[in-house]
Structures are given as C-alpha cells and as structure tokens.
C-alpha atoms as a PDB file:
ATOM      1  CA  UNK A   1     245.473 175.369 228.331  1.00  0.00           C
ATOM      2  CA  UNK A   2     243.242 172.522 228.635  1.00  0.00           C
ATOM      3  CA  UNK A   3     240.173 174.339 227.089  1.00  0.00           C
ATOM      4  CA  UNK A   4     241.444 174.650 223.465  1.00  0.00           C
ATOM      5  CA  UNK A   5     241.093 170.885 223.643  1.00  0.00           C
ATOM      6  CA  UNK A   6     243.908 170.986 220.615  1.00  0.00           C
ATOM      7  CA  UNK A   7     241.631 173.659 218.667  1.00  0.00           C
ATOM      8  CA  UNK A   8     244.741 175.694 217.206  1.00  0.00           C
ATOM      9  CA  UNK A   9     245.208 179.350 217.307  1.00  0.00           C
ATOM     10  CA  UNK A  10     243.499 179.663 213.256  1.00  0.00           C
ATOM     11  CA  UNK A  11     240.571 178.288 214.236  1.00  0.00           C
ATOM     12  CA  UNK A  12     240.204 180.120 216.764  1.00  0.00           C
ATOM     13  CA  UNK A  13     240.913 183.655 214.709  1.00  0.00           C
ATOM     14  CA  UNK A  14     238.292 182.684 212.101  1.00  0.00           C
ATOM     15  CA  UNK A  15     235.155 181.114 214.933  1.00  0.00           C
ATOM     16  CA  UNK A  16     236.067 185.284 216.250  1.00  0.00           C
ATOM     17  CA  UNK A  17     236.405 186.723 212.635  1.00  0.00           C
ATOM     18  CA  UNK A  18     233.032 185.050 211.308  1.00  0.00           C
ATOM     19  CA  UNK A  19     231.058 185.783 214.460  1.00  0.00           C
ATOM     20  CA  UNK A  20     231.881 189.485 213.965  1.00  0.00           C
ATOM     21  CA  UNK A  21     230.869 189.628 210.114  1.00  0.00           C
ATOM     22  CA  UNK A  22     227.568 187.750 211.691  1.00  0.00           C
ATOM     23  CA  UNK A  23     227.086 190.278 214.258  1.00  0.00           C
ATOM     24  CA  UNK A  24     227.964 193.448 211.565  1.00  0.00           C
ATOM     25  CA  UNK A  25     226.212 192.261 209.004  1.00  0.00           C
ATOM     26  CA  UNK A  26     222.792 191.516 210.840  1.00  0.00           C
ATOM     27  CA  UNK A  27     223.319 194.366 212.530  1.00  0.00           C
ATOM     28  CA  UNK A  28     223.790 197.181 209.644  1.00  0.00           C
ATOM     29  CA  UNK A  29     220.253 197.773 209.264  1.00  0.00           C
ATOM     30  CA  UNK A  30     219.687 198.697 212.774  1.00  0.00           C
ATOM     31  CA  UNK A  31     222.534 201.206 212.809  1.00  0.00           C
ATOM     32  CA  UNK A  32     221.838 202.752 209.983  1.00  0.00           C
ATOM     33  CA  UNK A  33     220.581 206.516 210.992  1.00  0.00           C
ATOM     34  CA  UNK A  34     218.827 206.890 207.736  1.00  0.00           C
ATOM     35  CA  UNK A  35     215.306 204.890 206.688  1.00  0.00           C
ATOM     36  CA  UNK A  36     215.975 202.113 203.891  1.00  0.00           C
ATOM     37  CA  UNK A  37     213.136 200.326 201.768  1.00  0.00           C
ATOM     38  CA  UNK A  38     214.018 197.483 199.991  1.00  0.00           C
ATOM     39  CA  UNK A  39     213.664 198.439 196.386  1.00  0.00           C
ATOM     40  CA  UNK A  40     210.365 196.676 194.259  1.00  0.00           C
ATOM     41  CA  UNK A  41     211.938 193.723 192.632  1.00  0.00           C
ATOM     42  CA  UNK A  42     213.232 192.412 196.031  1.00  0.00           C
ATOM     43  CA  UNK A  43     209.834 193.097 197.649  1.00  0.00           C
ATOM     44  CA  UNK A  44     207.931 191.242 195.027  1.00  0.00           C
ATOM     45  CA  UNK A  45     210.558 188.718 195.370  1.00  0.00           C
ATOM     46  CA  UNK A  46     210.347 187.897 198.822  1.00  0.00           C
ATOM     47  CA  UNK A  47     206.509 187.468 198.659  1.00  0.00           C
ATOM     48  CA  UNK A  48     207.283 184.012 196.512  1.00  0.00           C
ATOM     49  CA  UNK A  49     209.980 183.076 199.347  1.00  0.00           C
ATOM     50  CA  UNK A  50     207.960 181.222 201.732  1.00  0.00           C
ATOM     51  CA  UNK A  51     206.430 178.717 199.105  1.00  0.00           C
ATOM     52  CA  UNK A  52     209.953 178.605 197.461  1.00  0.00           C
ATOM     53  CA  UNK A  53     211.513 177.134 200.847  1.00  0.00           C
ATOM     54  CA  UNK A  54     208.537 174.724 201.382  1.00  0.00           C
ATOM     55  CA  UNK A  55     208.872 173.376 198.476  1.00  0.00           C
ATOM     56  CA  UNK A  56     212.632 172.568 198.352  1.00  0.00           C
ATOM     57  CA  UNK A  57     211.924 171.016 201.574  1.00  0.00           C
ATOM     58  CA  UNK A  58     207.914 169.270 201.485  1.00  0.00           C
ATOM     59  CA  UNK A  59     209.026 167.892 197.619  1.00  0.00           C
ATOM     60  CA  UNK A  60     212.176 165.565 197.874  1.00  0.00           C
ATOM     61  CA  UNK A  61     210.351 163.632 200.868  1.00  0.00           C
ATOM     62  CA  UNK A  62     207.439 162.678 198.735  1.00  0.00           C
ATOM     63  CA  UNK A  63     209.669 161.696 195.872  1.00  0.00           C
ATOM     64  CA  UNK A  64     212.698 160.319 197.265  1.00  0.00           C
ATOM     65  CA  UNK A  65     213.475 157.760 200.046  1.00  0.00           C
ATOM     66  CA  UNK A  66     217.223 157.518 201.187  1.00  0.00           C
ATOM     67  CA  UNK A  67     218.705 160.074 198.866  1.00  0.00           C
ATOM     68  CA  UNK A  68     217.034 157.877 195.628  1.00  0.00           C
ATOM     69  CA  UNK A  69     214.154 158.447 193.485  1.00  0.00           C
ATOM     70  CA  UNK A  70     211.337 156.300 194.257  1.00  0.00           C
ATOM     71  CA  UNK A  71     211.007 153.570 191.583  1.00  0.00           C
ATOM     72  CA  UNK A  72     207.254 152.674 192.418  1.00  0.00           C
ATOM     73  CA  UNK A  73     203.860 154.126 192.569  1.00  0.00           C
ATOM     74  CA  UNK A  74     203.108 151.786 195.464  1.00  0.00           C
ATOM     75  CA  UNK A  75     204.158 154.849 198.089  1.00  0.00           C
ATOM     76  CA  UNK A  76     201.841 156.269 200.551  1.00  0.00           C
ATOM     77  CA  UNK A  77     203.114 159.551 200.358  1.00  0.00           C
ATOM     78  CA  UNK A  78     202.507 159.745 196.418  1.00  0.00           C
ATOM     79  CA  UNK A  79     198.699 159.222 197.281  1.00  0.00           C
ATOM     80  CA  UNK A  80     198.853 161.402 199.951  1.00  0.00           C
ATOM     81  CA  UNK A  81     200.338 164.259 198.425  1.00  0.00           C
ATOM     82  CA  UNK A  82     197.850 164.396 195.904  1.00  0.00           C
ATOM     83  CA  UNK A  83     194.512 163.585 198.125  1.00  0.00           C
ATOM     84  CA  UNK A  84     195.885 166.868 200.166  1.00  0.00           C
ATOM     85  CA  UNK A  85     196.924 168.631 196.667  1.00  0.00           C
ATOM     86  CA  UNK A  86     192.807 168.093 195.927  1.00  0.00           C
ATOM     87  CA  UNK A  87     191.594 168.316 199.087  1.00  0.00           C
ATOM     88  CA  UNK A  88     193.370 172.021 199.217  1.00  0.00           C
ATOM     89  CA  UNK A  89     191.979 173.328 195.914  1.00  0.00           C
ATOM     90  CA  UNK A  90     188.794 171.923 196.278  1.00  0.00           C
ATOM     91  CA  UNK A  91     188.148 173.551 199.967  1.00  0.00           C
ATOM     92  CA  UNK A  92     191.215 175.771 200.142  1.00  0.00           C
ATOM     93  CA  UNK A  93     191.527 175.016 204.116  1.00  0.00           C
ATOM     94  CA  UNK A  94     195.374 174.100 205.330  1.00  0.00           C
ATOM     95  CA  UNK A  95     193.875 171.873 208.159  1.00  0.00           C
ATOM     96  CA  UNK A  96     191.465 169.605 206.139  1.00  0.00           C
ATOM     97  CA  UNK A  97     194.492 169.415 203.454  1.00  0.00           C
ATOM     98  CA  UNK A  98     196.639 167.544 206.238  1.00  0.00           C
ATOM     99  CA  UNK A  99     193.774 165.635 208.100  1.00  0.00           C
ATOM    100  CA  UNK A 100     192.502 164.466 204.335  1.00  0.00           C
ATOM    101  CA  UNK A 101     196.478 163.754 203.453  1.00  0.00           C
ATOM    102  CA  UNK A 102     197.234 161.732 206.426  1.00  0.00           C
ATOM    103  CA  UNK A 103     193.211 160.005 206.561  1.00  0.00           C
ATOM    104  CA  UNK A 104     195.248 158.691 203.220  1.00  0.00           C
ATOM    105  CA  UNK A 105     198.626 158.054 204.277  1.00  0.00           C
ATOM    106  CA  UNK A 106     198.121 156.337 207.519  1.00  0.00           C
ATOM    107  CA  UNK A 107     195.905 152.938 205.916  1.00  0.00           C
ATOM    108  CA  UNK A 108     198.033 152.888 203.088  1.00  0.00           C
ATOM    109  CA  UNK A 109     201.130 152.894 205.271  1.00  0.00           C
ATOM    110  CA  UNK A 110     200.301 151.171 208.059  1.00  0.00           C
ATOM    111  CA  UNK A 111     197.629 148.337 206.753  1.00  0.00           C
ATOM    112  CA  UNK A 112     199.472 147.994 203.304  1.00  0.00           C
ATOM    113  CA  UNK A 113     203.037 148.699 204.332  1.00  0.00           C
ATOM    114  CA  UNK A 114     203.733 150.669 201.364  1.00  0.00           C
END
C-alpha cells in the first residue's frame, strides 16, 4: 500500500473520526426540524466579534516585529496607525483612513528606512 506513505492505521482512524465531528457538528443546525434563535447574550455578543478578531490580528503588527516588542518610536507603522486612527474619527471614511495611513507609512518607510 504505497499510498499510506507510512501514515499508520491511528492516524488514519482519527483524520476519519475528526472529519465526521466537522461534518456533524456544522451540520446540526441544518438538520434540525425545529427553528433555533440564538439566545440575547450571544447575539449581542457576536455584534463585538468582528472588531474583536481585527484587532487580535491589525494590533501585534504595529507593535511587534519578529515576535518582540518594538523598542523604538522610530517605526513607520506607529505613525501610521495613528494618522489613520485620526484620519478615521475625524472623517469616519475606511478608505481615506488607509490612503491617509499609508500617504504616512510609505515616506517614512521607504525615504527614512524606519
């Protein structure tokens, strides 16, 4: 059996085992006969779940640079991440926020090498 490429028989058992708890558990919701509504707290919850995930991804590249803190202010992305902070609550447009971010950005990265 040349396919297994010396994947043993376990592995194998639990790649099936965890696809089928995938498939049932994504899947309950759709088989259920009965309507379900999430109940109020979880609802409410969810609305703060977008910004939640942006952050934990948007805020550890500004402040860190190969798994470190940043130990200067001399970073582009420092200044850039607050001319779009301003620039958004000053206009409240998405698009100028990261046209006015990067107009920052680029010079200081590029001309300055910071």
């Amino acid at each position: 059996m040349d396919w297994f490429n010396g994947t043993d028989g376990w592995t194998l058992w639990v790649i099936v085992g965890l696809a089928l708890v995938t498939v049932v558990s994504r899947s309950f919701f759709l088989i259920s006969s009965k309507p379900w509504q999430l109940p109020h707290w979880a609802q409410r919850g969810l609305q703060y779940a977008p910004i939640a995930a942006l952050s934990a991804v948007v805020v550890p590249e500004i402040v860190m640079s190969q798994g470190q803190l940043i130990g200067t202010w001399l970073d582009a992305r420092l200044f850039a991440a607050a001319a779009g902070v301003a620039i958004y609550y000053a206009k409240r447009n998405v698009l100028l926020t990261i046209l006015g971010g990067m107009a920052v950005y680029l010079p200081l990265h590029l001309a300055l090498g910071w």
